[in-house]
Protein backbone atom coordinates (compact mmCIF):
# COMPACT_ATOMS: atom_id res chain seq x y z
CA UNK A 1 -18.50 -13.46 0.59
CA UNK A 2 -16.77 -13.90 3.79
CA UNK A 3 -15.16 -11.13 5.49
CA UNK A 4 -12.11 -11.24 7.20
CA UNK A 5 -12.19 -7.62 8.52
CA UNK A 6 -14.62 -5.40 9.17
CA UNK A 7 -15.37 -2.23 11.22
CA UNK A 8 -18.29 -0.20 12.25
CA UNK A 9 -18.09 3.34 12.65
CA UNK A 10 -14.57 3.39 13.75
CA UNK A 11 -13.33 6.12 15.65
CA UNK A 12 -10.45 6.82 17.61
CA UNK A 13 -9.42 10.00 19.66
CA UNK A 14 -5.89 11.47 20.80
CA UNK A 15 -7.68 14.30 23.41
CA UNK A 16 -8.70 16.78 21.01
CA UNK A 17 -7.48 15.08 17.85
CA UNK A 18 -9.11 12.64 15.77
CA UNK A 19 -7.60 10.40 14.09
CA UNK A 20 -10.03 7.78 13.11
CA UNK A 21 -13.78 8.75 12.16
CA UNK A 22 -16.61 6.44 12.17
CA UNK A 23 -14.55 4.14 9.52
CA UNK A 24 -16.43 1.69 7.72
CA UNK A 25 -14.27 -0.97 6.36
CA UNK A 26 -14.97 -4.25 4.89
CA UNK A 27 -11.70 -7.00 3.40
CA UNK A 28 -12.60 -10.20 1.54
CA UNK A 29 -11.17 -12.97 2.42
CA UNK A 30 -8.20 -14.14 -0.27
CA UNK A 31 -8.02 -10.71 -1.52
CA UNK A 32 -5.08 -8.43 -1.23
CA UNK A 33 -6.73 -4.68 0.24
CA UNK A 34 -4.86 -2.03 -0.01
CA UNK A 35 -4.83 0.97 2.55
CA UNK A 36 -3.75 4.35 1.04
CA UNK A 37 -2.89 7.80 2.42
CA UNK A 38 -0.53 9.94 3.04
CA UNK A 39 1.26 9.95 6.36
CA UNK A 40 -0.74 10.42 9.38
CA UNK A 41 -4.03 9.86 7.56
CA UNK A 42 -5.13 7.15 10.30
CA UNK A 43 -3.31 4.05 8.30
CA UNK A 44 -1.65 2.65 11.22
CA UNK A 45 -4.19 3.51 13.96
CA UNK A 46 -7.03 1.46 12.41
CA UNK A 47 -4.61 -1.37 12.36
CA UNK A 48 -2.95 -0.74 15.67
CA UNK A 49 -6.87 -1.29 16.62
CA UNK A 50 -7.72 -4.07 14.50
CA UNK A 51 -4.86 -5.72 16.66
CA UNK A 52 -5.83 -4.65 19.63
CA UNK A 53 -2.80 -2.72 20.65
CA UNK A 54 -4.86 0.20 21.29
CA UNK A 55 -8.23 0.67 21.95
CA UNK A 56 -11.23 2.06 19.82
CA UNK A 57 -12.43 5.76 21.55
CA UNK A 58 -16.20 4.09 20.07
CA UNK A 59 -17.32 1.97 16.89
CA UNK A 60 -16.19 -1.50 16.51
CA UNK A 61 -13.58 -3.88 14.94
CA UNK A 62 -14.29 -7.48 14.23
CA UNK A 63 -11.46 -9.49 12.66
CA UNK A 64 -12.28 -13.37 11.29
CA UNK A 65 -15.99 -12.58 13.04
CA UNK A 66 -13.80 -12.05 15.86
CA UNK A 67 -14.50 -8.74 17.98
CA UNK A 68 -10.76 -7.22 18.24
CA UNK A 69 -11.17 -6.82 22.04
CA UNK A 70 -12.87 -9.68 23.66
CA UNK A 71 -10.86 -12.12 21.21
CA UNK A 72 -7.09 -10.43 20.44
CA UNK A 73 -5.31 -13.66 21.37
CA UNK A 74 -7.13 -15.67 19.02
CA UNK A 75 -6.80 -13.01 16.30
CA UNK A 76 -3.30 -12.68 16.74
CA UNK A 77 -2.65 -16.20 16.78
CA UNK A 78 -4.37 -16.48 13.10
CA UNK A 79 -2.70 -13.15 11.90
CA UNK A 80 0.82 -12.10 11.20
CA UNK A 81 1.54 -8.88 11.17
CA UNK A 82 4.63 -6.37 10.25
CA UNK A 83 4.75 -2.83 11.90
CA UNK A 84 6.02 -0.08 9.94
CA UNK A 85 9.30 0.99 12.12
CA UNK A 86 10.33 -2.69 12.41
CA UNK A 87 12.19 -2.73 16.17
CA UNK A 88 13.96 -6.16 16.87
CA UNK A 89 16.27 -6.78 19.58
CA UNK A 90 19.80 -5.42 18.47
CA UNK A 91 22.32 -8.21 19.87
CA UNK A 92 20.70 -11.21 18.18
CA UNK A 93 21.25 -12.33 14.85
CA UNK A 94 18.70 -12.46 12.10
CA UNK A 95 18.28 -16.27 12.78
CA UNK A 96 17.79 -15.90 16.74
CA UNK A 97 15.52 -13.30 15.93
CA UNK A 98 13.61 -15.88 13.72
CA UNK A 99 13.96 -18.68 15.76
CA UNK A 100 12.52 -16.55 18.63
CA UNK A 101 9.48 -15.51 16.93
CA UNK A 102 8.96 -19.05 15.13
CA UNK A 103 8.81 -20.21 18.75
CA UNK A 104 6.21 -17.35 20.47
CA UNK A 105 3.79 -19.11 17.69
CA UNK A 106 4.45 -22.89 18.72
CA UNK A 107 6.75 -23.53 15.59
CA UNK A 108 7.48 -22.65 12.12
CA UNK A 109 8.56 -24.99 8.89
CA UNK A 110 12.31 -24.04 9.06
CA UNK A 111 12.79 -25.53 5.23
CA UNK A 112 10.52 -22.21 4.44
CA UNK A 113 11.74 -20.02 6.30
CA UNK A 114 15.44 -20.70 4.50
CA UNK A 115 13.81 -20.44 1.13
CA UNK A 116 12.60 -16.68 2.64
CA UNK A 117 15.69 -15.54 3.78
CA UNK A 118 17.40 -16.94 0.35
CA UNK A 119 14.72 -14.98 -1.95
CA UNK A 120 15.34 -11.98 0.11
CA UNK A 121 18.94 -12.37 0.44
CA UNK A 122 19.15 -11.84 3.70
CA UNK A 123 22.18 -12.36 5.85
CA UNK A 124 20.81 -14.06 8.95
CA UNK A 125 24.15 -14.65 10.24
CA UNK A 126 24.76 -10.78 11.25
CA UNK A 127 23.67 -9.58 14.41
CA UNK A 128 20.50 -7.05 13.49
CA UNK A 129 22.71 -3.75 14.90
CA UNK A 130 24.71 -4.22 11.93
CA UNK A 131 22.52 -4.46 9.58
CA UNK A 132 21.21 -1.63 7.43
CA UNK A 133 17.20 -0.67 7.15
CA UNK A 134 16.82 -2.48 4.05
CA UNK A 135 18.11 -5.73 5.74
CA UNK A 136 16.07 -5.00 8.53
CA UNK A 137 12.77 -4.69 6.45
CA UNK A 138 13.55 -8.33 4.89
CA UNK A 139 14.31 -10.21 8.27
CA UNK A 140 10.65 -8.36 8.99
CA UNK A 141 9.17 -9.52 5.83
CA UNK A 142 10.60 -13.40 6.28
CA UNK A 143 9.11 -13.02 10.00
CA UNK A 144 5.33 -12.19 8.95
CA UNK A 145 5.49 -14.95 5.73
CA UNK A 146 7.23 -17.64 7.84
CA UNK A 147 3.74 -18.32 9.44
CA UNK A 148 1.62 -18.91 6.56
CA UNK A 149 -0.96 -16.94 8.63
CA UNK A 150 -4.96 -17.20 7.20
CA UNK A 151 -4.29 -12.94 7.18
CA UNK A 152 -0.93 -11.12 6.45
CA UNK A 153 -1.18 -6.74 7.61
CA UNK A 154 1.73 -4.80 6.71
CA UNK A 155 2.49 -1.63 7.07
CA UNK A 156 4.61 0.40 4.21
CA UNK A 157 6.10 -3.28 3.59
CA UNK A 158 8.55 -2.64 0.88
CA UNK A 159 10.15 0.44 2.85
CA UNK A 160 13.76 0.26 2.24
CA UNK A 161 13.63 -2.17 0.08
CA UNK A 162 15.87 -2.24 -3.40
CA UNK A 163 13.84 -2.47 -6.58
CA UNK A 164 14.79 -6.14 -7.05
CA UNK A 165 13.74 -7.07 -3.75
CA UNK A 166 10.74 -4.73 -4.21
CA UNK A 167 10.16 -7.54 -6.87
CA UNK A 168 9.94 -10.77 -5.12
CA UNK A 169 8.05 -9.07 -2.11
CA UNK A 170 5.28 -8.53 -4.73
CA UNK A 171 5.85 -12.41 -6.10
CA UNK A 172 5.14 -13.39 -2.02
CA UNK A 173 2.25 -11.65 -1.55
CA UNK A 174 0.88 -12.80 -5.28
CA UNK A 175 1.87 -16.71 -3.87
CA UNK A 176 -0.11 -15.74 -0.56
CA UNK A 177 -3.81 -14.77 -2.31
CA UNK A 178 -3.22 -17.62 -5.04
CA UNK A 179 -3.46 -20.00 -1.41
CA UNK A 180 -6.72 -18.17 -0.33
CA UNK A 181 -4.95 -16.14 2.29
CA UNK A 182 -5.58 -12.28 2.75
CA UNK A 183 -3.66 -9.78 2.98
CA UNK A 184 -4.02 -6.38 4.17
CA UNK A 185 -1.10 -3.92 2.98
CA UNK A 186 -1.13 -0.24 4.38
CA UNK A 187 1.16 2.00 2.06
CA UNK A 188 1.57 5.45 0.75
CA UNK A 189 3.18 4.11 -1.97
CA UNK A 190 0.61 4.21 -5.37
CA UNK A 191 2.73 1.86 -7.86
CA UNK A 192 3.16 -0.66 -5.05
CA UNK A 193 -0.68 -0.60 -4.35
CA UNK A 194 -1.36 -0.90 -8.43
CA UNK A 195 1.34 -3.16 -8.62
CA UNK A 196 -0.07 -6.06 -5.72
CA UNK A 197 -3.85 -5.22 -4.55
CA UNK A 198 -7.56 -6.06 -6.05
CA UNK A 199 -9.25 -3.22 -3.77
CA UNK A 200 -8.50 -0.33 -2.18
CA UNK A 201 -9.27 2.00 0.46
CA UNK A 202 -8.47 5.69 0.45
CA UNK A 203 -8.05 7.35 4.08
CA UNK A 204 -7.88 10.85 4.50
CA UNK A 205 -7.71 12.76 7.21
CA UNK A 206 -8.89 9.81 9.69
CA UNK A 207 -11.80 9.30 7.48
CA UNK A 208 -12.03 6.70 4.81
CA UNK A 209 -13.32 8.51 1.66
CA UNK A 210 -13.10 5.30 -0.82
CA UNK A 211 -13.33 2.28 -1.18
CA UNK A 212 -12.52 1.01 -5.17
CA UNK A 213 -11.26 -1.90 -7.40
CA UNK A 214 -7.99 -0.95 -8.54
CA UNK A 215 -8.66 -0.49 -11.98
CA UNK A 216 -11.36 1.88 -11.24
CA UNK A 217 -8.31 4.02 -9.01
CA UNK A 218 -6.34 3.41 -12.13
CA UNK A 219 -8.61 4.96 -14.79
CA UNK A 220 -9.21 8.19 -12.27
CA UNK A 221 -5.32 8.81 -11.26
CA UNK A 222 -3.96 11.64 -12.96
CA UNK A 223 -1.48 11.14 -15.37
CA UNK A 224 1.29 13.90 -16.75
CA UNK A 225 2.28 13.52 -20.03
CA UNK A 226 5.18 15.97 -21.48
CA UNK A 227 5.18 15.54 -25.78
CA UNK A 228 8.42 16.73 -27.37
CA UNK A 229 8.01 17.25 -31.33
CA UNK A 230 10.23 17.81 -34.30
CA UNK A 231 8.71 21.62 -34.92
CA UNK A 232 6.20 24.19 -32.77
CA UNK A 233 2.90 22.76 -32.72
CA UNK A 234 -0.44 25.11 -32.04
CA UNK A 235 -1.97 24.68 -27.85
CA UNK A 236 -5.02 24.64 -30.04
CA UNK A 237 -4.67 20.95 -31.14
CA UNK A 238 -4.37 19.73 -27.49
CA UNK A 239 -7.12 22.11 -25.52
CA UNK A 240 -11.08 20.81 -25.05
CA UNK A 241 -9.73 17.41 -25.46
CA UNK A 242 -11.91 14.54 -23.02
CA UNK A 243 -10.06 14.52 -19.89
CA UNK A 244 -7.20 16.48 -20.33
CA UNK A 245 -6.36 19.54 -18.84
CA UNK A 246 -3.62 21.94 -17.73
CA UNK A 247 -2.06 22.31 -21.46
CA UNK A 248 1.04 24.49 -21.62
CA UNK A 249 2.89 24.85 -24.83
CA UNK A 250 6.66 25.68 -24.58
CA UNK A 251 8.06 25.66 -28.08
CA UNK A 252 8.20 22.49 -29.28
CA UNK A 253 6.90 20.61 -26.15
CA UNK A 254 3.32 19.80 -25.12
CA UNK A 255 2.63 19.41 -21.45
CA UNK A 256 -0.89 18.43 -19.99
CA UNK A 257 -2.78 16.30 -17.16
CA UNK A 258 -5.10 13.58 -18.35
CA UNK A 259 -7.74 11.59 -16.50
CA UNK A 260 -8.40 7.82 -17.76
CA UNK A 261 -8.05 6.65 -21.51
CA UNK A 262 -5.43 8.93 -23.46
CA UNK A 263 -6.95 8.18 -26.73
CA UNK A 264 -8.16 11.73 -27.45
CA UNK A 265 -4.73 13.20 -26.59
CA UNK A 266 -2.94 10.46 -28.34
CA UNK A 267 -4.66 11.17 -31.76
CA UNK A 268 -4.36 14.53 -31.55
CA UNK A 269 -0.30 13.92 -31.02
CA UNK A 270 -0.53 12.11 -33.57
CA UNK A 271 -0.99 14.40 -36.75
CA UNK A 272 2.23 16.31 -35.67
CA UNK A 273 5.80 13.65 -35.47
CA UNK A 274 6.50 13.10 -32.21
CA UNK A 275 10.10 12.66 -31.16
CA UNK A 276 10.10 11.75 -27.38
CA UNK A 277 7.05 11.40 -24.84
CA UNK A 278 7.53 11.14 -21.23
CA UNK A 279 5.03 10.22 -18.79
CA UNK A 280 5.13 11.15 -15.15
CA UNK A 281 4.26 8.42 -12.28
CA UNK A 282 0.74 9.30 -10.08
CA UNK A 283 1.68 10.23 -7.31
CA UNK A 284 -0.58 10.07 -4.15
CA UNK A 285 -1.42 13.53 -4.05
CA UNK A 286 -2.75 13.47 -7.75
CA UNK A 287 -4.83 10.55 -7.05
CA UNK A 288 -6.34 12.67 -4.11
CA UNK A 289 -7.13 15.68 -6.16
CA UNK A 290 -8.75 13.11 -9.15
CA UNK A 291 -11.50 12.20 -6.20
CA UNK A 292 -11.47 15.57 -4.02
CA UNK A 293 -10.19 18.40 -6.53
CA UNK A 294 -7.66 20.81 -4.99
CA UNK A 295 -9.16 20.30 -1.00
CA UNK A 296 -5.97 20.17 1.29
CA UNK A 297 -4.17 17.06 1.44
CA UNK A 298 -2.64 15.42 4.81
CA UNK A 299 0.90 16.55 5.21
């Protein structure tokens, strides 16, 4: 197993604050890693580091065996890398913006970098003042692809981005692992990270809680299911079922939380007709509270 990133008691301090503690982080080479919490968790400060844009308060970060300090050139050179608030310069167009970045690197295959743009649909003929954040995040996207880089980092990638384009940002990164190349996507975002990733990494609160296969996260998210039936149905059906809880009967509806496989719940649905079931999307903070129970969350 080689590793293309790993850290040893990472910590980093703003004065008082702490924002990274003694994280201990380990990415495979040709796997996709996902890093998840909620906004100001430490995401984009362990990455700022791994990058070597800022400096570690103690701990260390080694990237390709690299150590992110004594070698940042050479780890930049290998790595491409998208920031979260993409900034370019305003009065060039999206292909002078390209062009300028292809160059900083020695050189780019410009055949590629068309066949970016034209699965992104971006319009590289506007100057980048013009264009809206969505077209923003895809001249950023083209710009950390372009390089075929041995390891991709985003951070919150698809931000702005329209569900198709959502799409073929997902096909890219798929295309990247199936080359052996790695990429490292920081996100709050939990269908994107089921959607792209093989591992993740939960960060909370500067410290990194987690570290799972993604169908393991899977089968402990929380799922809310709402039943709607044809008549009034008893809460007594529905309560003491395996890993369901929260039941509230309104009438004719069923509402409830359930933790992994639905089977119980579904069978017990199932002896009453069933006219309509909706199912609500995990969000980040229910994934939290599957792993932590109710214990604040960052805000």
């Amino acid at each position: 197993m080689v590793l293309v990133i790993h850290t040893e008691k990472l910590t980093k301090d703003y004065g008082t604050n702490r924002a990274l503690s003694e994280v201990e982080l380990e990415v495979r080479e040709g796997e996709v890693f996902g890093y998840l919490g909620p906004n100001g968790a430490g995401k984009s400060t362990t990455i700022r580091i791994l990058l070597d844009f800022i400096r570690p308060t103690s701990g260390s970060a080694n990237v390709f065996g690299l150590d992110s300090r004594a070698d940042s050139e050479e780890i930049r050179r290998r790595t491409a890398y998208l920031p979260g608030d993409v900034v370019m310069y305003d009065r060039m167009t999206g292909a002078e913006v390209l062009t300028y970045f292809a160059n900083l690197s020695g050189g780019v295959d410009q055949r590629y970098v068309a066949q970016l743009a034209e699965r992104l649909r971006c319009d590289l003929t506007q100057p980048i003042k013009s264009l809206s954040r969505g077209n923003r995040q895809k001249i950023g996207l083209v710009q950390a692809f372009m390089h075929r880089s041995e390891l991709i980092i985003m951070d919150e990638p698809s931000s702005g981005l329209d569900p198709l384009m959502q799409q073929e940002f997902y096909s890219l990164v798929e295309e990247v692992k199936s080359e052996g190349r790695t990429v490292f996507i920081s996100s709050h975002i939990m269908p994107e990270v089921e959607r792209v990733c093989d591992r993740v990494g939960i960060i909370r609160q500067g410290k990194l809680v987690t570290v799972e296969d993604i169908e393991v996260l899977k089968g402990r998210a929380l799922h809310r299911l709402e039943f709607h039936f044809s008549e009034p149905v008893p809460r007594e059906g529905f309560v003491d079922l395996p890993g369901v809880r929260d039941v509230t009967v309104e009438d004719t509806v069923v509402s409830c939380t359930v933790m992994g496989k639905p089977d119980a719940l579904i069978k017990a649905a199932a002896r009453f007709e069933v006219v309509k079931l909706v199912a609500h999307e995990s969000s980040l903070e229910d994934v939290f509270l599957s792993y932590y129970g109710d214990g604040e969350t960052d805000a």
